[in-house]
C-alpha atoms as a PDB file:
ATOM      1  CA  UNK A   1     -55.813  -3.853  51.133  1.00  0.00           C
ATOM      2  CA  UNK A   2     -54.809  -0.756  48.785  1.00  0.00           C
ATOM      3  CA  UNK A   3     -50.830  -1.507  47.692  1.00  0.00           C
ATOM      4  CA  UNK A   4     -48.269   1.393  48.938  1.00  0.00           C
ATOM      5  CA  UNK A   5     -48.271   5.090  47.726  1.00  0.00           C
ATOM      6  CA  UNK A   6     -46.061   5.789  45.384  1.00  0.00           C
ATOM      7  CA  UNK A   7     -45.706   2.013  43.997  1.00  0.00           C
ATOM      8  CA  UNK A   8     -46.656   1.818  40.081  1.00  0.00           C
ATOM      9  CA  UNK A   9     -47.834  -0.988  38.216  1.00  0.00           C
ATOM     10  CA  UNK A  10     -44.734  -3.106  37.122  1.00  0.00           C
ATOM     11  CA  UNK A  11     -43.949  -2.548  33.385  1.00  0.00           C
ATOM     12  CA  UNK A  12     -45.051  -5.096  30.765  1.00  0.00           C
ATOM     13  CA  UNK A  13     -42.264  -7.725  29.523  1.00  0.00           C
ATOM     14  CA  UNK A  14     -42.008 -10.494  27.055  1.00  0.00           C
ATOM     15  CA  UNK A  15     -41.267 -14.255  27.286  1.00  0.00           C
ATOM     16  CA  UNK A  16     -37.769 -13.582  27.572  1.00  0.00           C
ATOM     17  CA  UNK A  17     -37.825 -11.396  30.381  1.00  0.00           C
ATOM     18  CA  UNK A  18     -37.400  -8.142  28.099  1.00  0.00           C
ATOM     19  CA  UNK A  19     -39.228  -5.277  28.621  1.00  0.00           C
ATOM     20  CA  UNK A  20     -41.354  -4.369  25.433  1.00  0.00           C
ATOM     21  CA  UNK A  21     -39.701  -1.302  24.239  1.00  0.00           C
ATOM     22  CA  UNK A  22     -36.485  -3.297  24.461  1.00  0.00           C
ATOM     23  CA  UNK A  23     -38.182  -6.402  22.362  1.00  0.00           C
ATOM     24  CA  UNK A  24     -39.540  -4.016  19.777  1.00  0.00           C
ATOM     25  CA  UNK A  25     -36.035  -2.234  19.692  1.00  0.00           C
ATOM     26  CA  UNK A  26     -33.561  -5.428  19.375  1.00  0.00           C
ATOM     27  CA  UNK A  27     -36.264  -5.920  16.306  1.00  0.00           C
ATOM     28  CA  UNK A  28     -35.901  -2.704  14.630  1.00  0.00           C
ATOM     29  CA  UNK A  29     -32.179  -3.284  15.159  1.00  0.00           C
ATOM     30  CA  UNK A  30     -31.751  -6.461  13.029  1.00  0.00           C
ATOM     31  CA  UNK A  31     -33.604  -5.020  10.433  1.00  0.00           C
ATOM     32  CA  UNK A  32     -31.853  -1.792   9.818  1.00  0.00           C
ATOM     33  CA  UNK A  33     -28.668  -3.972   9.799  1.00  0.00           C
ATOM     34  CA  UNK A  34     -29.892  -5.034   6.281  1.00  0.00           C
ATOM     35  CA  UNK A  35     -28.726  -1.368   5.495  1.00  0.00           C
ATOM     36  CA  UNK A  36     -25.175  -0.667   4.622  1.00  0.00           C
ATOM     37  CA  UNK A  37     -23.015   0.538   7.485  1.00  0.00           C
ATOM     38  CA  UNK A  38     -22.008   3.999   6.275  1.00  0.00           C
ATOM     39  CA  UNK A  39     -25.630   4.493   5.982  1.00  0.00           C
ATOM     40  CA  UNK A  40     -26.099   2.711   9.899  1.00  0.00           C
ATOM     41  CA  UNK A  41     -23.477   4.657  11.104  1.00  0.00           C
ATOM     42  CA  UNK A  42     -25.397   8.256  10.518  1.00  0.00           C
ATOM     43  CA  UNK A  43     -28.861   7.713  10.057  1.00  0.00           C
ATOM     44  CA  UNK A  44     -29.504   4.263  12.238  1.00  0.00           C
ATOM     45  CA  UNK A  45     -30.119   6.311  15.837  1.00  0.00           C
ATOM     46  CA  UNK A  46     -32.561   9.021  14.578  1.00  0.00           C
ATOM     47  CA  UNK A  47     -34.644   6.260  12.049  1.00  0.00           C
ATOM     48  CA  UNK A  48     -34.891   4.331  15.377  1.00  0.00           C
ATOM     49  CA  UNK A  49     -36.187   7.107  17.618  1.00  0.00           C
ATOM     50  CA  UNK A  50     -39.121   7.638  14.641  1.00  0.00           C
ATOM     51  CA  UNK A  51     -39.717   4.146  14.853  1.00  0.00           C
ATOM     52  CA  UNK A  52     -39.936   4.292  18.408  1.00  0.00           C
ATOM     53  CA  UNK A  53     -42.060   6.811  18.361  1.00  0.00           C
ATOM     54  CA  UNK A  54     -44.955   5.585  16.540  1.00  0.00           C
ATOM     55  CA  UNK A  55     -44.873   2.272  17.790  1.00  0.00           C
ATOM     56  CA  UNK A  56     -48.284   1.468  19.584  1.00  0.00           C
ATOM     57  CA  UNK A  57     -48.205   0.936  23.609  1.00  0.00           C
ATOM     58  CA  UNK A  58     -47.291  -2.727  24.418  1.00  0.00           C
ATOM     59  CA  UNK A  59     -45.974  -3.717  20.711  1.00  0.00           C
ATOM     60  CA  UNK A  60     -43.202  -6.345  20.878  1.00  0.00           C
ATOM     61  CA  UNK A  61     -41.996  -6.791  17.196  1.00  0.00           C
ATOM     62  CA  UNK A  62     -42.258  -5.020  14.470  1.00  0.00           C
ATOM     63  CA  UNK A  63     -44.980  -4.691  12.412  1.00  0.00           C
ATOM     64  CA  UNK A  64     -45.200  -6.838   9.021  1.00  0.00           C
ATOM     65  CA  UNK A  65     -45.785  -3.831   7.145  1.00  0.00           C
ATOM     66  CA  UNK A  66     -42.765  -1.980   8.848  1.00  0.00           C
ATOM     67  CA  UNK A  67     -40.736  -4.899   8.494  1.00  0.00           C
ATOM     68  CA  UNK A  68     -41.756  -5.185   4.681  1.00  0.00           C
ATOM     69  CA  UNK A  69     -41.099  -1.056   4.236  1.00  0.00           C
ATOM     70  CA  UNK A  70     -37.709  -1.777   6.030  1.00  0.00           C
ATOM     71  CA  UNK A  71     -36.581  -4.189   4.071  1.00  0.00           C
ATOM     72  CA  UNK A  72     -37.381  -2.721   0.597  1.00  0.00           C
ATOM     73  CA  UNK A  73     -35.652   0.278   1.460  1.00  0.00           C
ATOM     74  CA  UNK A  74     -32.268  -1.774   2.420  1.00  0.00           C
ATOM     75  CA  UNK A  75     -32.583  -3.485  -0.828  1.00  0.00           C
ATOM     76  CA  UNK A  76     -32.787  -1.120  -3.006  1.00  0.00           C
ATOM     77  CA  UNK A  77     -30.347   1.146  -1.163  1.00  0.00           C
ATOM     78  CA  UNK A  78     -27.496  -1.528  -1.649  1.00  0.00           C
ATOM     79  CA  UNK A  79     -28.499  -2.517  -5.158  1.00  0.00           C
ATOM     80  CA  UNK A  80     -28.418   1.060  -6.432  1.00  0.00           C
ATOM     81  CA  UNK A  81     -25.167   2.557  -8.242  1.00  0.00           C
ATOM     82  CA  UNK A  82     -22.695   4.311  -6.233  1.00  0.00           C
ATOM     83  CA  UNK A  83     -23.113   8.073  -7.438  1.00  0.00           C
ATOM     84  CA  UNK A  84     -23.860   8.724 -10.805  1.00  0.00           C
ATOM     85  CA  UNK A  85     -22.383   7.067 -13.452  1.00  0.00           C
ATOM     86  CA  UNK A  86     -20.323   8.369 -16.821  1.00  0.00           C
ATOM     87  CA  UNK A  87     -21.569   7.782 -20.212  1.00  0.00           C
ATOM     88  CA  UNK A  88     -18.718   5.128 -21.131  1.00  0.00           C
ATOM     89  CA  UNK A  89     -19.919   2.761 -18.122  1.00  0.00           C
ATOM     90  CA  UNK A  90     -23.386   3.271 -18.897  1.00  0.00           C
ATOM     91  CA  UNK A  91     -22.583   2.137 -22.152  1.00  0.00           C
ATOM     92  CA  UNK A  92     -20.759  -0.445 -20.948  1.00  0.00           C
ATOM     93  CA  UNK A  93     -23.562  -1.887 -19.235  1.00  0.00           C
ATOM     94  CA  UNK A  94     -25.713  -1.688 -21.973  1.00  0.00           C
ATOM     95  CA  UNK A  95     -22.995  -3.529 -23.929  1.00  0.00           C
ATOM     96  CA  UNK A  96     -23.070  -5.817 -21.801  1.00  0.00           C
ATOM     97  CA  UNK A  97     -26.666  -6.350 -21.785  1.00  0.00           C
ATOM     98  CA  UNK A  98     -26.434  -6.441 -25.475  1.00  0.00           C
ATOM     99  CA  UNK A  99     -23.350  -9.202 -24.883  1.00  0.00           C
ATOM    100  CA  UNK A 100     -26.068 -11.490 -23.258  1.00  0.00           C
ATOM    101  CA  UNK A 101     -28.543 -11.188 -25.690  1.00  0.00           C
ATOM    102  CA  UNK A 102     -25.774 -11.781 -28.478  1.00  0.00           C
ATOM    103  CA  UNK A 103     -25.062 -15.221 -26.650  1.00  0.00           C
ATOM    104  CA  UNK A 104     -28.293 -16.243 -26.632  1.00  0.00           C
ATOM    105  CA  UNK A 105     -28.767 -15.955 -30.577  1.00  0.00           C
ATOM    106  CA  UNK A 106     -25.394 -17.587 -30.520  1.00  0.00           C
ATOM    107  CA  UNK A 107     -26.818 -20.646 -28.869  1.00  0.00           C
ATOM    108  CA  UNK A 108     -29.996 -20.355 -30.777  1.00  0.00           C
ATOM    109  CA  UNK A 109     -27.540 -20.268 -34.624  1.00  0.00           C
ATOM    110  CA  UNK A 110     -25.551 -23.253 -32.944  1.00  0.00           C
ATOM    111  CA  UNK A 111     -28.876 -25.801 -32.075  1.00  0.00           C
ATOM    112  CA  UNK A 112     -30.170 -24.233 -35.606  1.00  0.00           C
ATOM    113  CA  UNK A 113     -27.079 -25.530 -37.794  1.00  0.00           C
ATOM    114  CA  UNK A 114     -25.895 -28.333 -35.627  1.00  0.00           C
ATOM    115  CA  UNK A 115     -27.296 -30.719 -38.106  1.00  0.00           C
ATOM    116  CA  UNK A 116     -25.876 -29.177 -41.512  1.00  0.00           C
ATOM    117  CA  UNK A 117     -22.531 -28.677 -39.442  1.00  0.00           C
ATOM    118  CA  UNK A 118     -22.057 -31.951 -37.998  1.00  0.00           C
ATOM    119  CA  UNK A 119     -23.045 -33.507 -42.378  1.00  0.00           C
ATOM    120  CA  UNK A 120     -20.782 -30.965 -43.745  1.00  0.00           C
ATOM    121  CA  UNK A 121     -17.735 -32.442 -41.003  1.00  0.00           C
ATOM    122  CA  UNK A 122     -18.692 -36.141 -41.246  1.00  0.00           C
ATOM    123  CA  UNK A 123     -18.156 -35.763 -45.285  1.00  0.00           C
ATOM    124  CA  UNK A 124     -15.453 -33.122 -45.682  1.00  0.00           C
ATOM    125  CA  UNK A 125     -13.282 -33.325 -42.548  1.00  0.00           C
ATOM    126  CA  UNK A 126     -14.144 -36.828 -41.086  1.00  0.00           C
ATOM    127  CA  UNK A 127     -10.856 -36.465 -38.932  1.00  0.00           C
ATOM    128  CA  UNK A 128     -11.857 -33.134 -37.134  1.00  0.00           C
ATOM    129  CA  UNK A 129     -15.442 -34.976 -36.238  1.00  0.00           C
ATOM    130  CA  UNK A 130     -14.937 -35.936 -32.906  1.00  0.00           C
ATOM    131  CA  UNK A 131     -13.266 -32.216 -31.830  1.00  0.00           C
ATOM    132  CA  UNK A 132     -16.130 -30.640 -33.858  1.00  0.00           C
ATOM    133  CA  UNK A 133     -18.863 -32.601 -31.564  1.00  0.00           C
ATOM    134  CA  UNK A 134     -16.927 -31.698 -28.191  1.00  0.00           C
ATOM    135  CA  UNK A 135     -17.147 -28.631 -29.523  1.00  0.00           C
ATOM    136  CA  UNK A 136     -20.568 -27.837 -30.580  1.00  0.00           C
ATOM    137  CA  UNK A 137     -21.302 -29.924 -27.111  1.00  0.00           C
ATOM    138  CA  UNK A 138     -19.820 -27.644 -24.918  1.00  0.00           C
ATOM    139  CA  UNK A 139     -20.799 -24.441 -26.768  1.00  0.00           C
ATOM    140  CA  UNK A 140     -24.825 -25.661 -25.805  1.00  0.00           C
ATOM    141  CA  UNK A 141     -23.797 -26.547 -22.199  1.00  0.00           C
ATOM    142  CA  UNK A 142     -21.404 -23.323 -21.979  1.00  0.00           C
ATOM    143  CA  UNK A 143     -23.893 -20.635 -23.238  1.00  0.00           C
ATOM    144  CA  UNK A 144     -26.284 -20.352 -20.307  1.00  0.00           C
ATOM    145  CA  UNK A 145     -23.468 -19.804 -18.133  1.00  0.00           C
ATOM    146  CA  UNK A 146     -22.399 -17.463 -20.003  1.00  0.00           C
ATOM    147  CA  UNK A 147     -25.406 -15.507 -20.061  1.00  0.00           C
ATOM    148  CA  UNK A 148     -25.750 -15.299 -16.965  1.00  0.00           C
ATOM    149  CA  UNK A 149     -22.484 -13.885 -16.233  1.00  0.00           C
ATOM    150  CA  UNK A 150     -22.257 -11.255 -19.050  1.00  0.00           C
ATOM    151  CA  UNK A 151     -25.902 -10.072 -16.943  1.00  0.00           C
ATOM    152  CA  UNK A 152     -23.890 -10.723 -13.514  1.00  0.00           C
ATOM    153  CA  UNK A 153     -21.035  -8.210 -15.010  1.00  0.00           C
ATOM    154  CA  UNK A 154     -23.273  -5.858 -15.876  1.00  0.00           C
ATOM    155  CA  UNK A 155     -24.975  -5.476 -12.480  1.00  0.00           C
ATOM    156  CA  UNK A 156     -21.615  -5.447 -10.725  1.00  0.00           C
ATOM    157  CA  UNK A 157     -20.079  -2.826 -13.481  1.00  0.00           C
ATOM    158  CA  UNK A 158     -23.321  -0.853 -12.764  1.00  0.00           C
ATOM    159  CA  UNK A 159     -22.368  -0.718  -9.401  1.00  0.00           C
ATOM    160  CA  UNK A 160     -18.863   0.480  -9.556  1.00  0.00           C
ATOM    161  CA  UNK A 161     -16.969  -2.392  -8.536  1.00  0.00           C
ATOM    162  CA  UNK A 162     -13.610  -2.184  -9.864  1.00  0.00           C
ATOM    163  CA  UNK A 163     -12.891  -5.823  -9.076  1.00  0.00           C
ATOM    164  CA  UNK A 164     -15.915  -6.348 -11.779  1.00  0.00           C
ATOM    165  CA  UNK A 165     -13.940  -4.675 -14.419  1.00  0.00           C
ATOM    166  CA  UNK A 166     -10.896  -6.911 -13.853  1.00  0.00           C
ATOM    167  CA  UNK A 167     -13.425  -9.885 -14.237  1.00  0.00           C
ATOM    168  CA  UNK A 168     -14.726  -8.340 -17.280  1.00  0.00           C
ATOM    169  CA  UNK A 169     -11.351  -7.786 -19.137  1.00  0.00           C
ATOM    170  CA  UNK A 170     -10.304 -11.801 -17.903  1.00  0.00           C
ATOM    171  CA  UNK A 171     -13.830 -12.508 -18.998  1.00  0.00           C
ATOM    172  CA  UNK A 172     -13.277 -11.221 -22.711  1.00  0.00           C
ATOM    173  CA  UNK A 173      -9.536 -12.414 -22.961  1.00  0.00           C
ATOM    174  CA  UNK A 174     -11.734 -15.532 -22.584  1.00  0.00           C
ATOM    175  CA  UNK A 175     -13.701 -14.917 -25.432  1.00  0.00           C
ATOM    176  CA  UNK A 176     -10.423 -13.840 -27.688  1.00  0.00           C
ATOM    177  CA  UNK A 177      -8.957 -17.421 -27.199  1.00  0.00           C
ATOM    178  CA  UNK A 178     -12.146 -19.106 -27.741  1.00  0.00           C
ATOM    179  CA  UNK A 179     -12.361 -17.238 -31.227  1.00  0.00           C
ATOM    180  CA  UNK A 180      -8.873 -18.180 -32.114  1.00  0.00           C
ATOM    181  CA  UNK A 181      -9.283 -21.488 -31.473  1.00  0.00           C
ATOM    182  CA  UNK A 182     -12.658 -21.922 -33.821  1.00  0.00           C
ATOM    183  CA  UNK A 183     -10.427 -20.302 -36.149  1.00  0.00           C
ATOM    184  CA  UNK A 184      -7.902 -22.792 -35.669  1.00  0.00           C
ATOM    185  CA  UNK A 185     -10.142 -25.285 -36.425  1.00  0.00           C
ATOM    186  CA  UNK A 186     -11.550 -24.238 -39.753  1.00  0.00           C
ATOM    187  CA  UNK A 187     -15.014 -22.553 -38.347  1.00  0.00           C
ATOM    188  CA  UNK A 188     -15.135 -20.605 -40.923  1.00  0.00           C
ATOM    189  CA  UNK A 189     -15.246 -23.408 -43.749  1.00  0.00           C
ATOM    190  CA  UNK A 190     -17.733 -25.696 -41.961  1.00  0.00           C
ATOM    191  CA  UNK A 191     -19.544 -23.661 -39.364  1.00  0.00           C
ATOM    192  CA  UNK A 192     -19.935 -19.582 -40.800  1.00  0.00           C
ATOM    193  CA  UNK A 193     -23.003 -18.961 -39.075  1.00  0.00           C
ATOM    194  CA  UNK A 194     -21.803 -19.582 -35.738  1.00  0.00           C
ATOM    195  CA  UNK A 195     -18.277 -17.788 -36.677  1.00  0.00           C
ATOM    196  CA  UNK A 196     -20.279 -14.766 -37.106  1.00  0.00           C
ATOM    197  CA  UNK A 197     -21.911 -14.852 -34.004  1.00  0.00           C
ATOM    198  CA  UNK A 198     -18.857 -15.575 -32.095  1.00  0.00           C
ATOM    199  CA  UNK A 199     -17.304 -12.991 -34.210  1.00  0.00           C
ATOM    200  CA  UNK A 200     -19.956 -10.365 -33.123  1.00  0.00           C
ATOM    201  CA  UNK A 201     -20.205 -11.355 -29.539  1.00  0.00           C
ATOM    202  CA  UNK A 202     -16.296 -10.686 -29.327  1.00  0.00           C
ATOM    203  CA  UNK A 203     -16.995  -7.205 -30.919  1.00  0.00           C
ATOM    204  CA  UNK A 204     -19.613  -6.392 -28.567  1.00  0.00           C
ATOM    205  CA  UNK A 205     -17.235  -7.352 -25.867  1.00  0.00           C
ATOM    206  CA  UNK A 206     -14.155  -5.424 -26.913  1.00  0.00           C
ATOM    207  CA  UNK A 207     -16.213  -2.135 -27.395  1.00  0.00           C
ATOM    208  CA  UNK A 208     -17.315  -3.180 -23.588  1.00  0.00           C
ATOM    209  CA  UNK A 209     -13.195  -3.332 -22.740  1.00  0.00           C
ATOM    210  CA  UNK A 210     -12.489   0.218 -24.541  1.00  0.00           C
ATOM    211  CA  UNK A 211     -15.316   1.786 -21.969  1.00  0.00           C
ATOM    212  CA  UNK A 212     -14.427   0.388 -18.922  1.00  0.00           C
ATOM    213  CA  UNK A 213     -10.957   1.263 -19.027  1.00  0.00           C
ATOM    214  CA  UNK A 214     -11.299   4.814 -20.442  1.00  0.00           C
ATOM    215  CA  UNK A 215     -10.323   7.601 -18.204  1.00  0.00           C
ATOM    216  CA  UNK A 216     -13.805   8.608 -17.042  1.00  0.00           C
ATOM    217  CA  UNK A 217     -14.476   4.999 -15.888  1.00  0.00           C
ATOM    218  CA  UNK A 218     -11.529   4.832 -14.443  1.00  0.00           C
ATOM    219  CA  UNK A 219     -12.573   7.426 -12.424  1.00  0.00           C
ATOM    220  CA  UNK A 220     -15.450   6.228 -11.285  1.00  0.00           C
ATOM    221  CA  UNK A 221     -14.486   3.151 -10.371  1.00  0.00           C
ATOM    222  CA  UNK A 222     -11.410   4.693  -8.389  1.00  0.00           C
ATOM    223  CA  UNK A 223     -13.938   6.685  -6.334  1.00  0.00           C
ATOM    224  CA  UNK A 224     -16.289   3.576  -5.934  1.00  0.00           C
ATOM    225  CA  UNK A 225     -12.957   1.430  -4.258  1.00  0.00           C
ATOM    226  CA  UNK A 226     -12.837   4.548  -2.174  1.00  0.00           C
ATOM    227  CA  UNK A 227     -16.330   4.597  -0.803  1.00  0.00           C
ATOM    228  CA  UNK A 228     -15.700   0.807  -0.293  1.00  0.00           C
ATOM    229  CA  UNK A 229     -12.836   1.548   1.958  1.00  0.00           C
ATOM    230  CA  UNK A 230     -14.636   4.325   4.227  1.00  0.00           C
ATOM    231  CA  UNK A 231     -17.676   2.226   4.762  1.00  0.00           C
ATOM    232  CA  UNK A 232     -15.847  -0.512   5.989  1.00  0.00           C
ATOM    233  CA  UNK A 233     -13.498   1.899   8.183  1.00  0.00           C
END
């Protein structure tokens, strides 16, 4: 018995009682929510209706290679700087950089001389020994930290986040006081080599300081708070 005129065949839906356009759109959704929302807000709807449009008849989910493209593209969108940047935070960054590899031949000079530095204590200054050993201790368990923040700053700087340059300037009064207080304790007499690269770490970082908080930074970052503030309007 032939069904009714008039009657079509019932459209195709998934497990969840879904019909497959709407599967393979709720899918396109969460992954274009990896994008920022500014970006959501004008370009989501017509990125969707391309996406529609090539999708193949009865498709469900997206596709791993659209999923893959998708997701690369949301990446790199929110990992790339806000606008171009001005020579003094570009050089800043690159300071910065620089700053990490300075700490890293910092903790290299410190394992290097620990042995002549701990002798030249134990017979000269046997009374600052045990200060000198914290010391030198927490210098080798501090520097990979630090290395991995001065890279961390420089990413966020890069990116115009003025809450980053606040860090940074905390971050190298940080660096001041540790000077002073190898100072304090005779660095200089018993530990040079690792004076000096303290010394030229907290150069690097100062020159980092001057950049940031020059006028054309300033700048920048003011207009990066304001993007901030109409994306999340």
């Amino acid at each position: 018995m032939s069904e009714p005129e008039g009657r079509g065949a019932p459209e195709a839906s998934g497990r969840d009682g879904m019909t497959d356009s709407a599967s393979l759109e709720r899918g396109y959704r969460r992954l274009l929510a990896c994008y920022p929302r500014a970006f959501r807000r004008e370009n989501e709807e017509e990125i969707l209706a391309v996406l529609m449009a090539c999708a193949q008849d009865g498709q469900q989910r997206p596709s791993l290679a659209a999923s893959a493209d998708l997701l690369k593209g949301a990446v790199r969108m929110r990992l790339r700087p806000r606008g171009p940047r001005p020579r003094t935070v570009v050089a800043a960054v690159r300071l910065m950089c620089a700053g990490a590899v300075v700490e890293l031949a910092a903790l290299i000079t410190i394992m290097a001389t620990a042995g002549s530095v701990k002798s030249t204590v134990i017979h000269s200054y046997p009374d600052a020994w045990h200060g000198t050993l914290l010391h030198l201790t927490v210098d080798e368990i501090a520097a990979p930290i630090v290395i991995s923040l001065w890279l961390w700053l420089a990413w966020a700087n890069g990116r115009g986040r003025d809450v980053a340059r606040l860090t940074f300037a905390a971050f190298f009064g940080l660096i001041t006081l540790s000077m002073l207080g190898a100072l304090a304790q005779d660095a200089a007499v018993y530990a040079p080599a690792d004076l000096i690269a303290g010394a030229v770490e907290w150069s690097v970082a100062l020159a980092a300081v001057v950049l940031l908080f020059s006028k054309p930074s300033s700048r920048y970052y003011q207009q990066g708070a304001a993007a901030v503030v109409r994306s999340a309007g």
